[in-house]
C-alpha atoms as a PDB file:
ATOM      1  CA  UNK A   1      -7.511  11.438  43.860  1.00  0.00           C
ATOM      2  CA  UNK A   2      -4.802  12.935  45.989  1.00  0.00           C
ATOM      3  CA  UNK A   3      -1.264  11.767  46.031  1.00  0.00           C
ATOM      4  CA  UNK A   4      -1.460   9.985  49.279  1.00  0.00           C
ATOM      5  CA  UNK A   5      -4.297   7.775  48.361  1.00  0.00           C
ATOM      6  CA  UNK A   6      -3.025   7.146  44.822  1.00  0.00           C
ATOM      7  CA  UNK A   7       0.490   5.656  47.297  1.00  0.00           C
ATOM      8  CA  UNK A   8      -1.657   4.619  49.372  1.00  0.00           C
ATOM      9  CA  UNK A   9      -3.237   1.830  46.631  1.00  0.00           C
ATOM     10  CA  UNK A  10       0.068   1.610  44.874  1.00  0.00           C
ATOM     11  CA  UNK A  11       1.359   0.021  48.132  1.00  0.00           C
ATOM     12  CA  UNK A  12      -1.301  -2.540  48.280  1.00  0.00           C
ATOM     13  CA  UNK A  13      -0.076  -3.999  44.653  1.00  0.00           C
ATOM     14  CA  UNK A  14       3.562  -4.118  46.631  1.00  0.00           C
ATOM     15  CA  UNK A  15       2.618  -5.785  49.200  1.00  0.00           C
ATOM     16  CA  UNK A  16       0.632  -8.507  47.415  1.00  0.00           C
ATOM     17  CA  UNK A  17       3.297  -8.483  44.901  1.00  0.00           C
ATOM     18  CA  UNK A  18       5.776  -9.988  48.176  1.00  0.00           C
ATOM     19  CA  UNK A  19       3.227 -12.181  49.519  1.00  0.00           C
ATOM     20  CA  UNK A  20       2.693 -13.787  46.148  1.00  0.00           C
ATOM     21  CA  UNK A  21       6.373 -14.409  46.094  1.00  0.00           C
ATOM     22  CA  UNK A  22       6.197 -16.012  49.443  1.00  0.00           C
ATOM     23  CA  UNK A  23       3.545 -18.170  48.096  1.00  0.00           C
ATOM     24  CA  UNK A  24       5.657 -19.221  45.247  1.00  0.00           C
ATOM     25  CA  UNK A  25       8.489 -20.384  47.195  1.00  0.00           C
ATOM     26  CA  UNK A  26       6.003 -22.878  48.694  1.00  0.00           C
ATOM     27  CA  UNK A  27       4.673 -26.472  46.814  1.00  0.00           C
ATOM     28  CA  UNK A  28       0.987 -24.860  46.655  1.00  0.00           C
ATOM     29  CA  UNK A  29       0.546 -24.445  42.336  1.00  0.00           C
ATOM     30  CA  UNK A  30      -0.019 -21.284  40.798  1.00  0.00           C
ATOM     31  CA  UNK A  31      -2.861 -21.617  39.382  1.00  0.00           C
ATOM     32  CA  UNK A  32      -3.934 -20.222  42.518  1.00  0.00           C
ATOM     33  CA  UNK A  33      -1.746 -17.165  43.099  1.00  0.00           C
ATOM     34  CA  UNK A  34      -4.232 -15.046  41.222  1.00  0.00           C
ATOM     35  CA  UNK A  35      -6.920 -16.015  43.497  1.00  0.00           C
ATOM     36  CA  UNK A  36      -4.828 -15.727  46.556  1.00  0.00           C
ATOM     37  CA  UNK A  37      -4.047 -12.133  45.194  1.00  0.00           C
ATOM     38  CA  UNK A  38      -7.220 -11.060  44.961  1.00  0.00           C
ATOM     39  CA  UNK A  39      -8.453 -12.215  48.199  1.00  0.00           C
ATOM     40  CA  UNK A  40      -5.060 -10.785  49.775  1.00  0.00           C
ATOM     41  CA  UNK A  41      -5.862  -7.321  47.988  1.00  0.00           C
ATOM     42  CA  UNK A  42      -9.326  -7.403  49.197  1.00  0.00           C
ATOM     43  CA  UNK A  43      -8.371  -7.617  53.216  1.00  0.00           C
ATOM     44  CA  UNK A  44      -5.425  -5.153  52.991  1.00  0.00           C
ATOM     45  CA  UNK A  45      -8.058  -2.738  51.060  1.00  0.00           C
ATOM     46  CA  UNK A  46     -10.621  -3.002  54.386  1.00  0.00           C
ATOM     47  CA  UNK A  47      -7.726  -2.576  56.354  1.00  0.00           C
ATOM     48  CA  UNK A  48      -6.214   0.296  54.626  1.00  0.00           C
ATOM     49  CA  UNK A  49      -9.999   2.084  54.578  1.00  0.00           C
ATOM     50  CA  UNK A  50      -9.586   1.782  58.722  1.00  0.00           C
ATOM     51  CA  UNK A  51      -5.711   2.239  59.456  1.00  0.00           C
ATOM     52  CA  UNK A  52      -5.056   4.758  56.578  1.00  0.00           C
ATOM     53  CA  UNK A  53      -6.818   8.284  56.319  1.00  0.00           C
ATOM     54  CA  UNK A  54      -5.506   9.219  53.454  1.00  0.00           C
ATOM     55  CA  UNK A  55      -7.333   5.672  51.406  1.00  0.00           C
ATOM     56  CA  UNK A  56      -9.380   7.202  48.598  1.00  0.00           C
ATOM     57  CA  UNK A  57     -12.207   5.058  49.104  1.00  0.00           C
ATOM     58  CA  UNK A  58     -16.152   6.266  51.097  1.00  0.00           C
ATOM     59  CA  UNK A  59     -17.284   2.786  52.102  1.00  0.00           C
ATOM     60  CA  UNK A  60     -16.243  -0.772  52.611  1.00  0.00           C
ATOM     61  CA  UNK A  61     -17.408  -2.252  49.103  1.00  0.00           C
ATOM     62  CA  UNK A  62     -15.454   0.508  47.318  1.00  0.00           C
ATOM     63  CA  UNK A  63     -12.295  -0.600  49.764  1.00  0.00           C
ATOM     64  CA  UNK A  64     -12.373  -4.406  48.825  1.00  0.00           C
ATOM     65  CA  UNK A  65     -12.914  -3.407  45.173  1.00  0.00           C
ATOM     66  CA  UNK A  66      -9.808  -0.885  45.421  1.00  0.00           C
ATOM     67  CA  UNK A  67      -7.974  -4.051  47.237  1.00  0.00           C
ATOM     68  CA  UNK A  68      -9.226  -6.891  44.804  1.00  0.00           C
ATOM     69  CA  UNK A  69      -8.158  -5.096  41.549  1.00  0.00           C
ATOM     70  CA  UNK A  70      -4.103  -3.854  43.116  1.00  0.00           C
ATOM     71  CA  UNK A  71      -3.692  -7.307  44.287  1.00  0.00           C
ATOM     72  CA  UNK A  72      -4.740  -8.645  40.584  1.00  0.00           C
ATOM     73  CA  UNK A  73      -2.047  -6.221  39.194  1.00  0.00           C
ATOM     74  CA  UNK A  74       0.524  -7.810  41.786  1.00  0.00           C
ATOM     75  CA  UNK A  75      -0.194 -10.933  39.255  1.00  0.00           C
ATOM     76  CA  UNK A  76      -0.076  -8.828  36.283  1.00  0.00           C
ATOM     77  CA  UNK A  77       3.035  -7.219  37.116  1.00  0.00           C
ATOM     78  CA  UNK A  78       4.730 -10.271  37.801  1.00  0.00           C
ATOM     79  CA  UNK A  79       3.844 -12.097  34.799  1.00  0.00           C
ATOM     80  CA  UNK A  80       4.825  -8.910  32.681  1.00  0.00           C
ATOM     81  CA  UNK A  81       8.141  -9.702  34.474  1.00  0.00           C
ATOM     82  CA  UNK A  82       8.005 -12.906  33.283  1.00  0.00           C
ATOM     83  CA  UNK A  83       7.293 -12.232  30.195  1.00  0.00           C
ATOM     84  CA  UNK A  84      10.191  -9.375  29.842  1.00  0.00           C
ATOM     85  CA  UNK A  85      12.993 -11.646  30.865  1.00  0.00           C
ATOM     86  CA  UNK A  86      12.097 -14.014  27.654  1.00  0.00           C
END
């Protein structure tokens, strides 16, 4: 995997990472930012495959795979955050 594309899916867990902190600040529970992650992950994957050349992906499945899994680390990452300031 080239550099680009490797930045390329690294910048999907970022941006998931923000919207899930936008979500928080809302009264929705969350038990659901997981789920919203992954579904956010998925659509920026299919639109990364078609706005980014560089996306290290060959078809659309492989794109919302590549999308669901960064946006589950977004949750990971935050609750490894969590976690860290206890």
């Amino acid at each position: 995997m080239q550099i680009m594309g490797l930045t390329s899916v690294a910048s999907i867990t970022v941006m998931v990472y923000l919207i899930a902190l936008l979500v928080k600040a809302t009264p929705l529970p969350n038990k659901w930012l997981p789920i919203i992650c992954g579904i956010t992950g998925g659509v920026l994957g299919v639109l990364a495959k078609f706005f980014m050349p560089q996306f290290p992906v060959s078809d659309i499945f492989d794109a919302v795979a590549v999308g669901i899994v960064s946006g589950l680390a977004a949750t990971g990452v935050n609750e490894a955050l969590k976690i860290r300031k206890k």
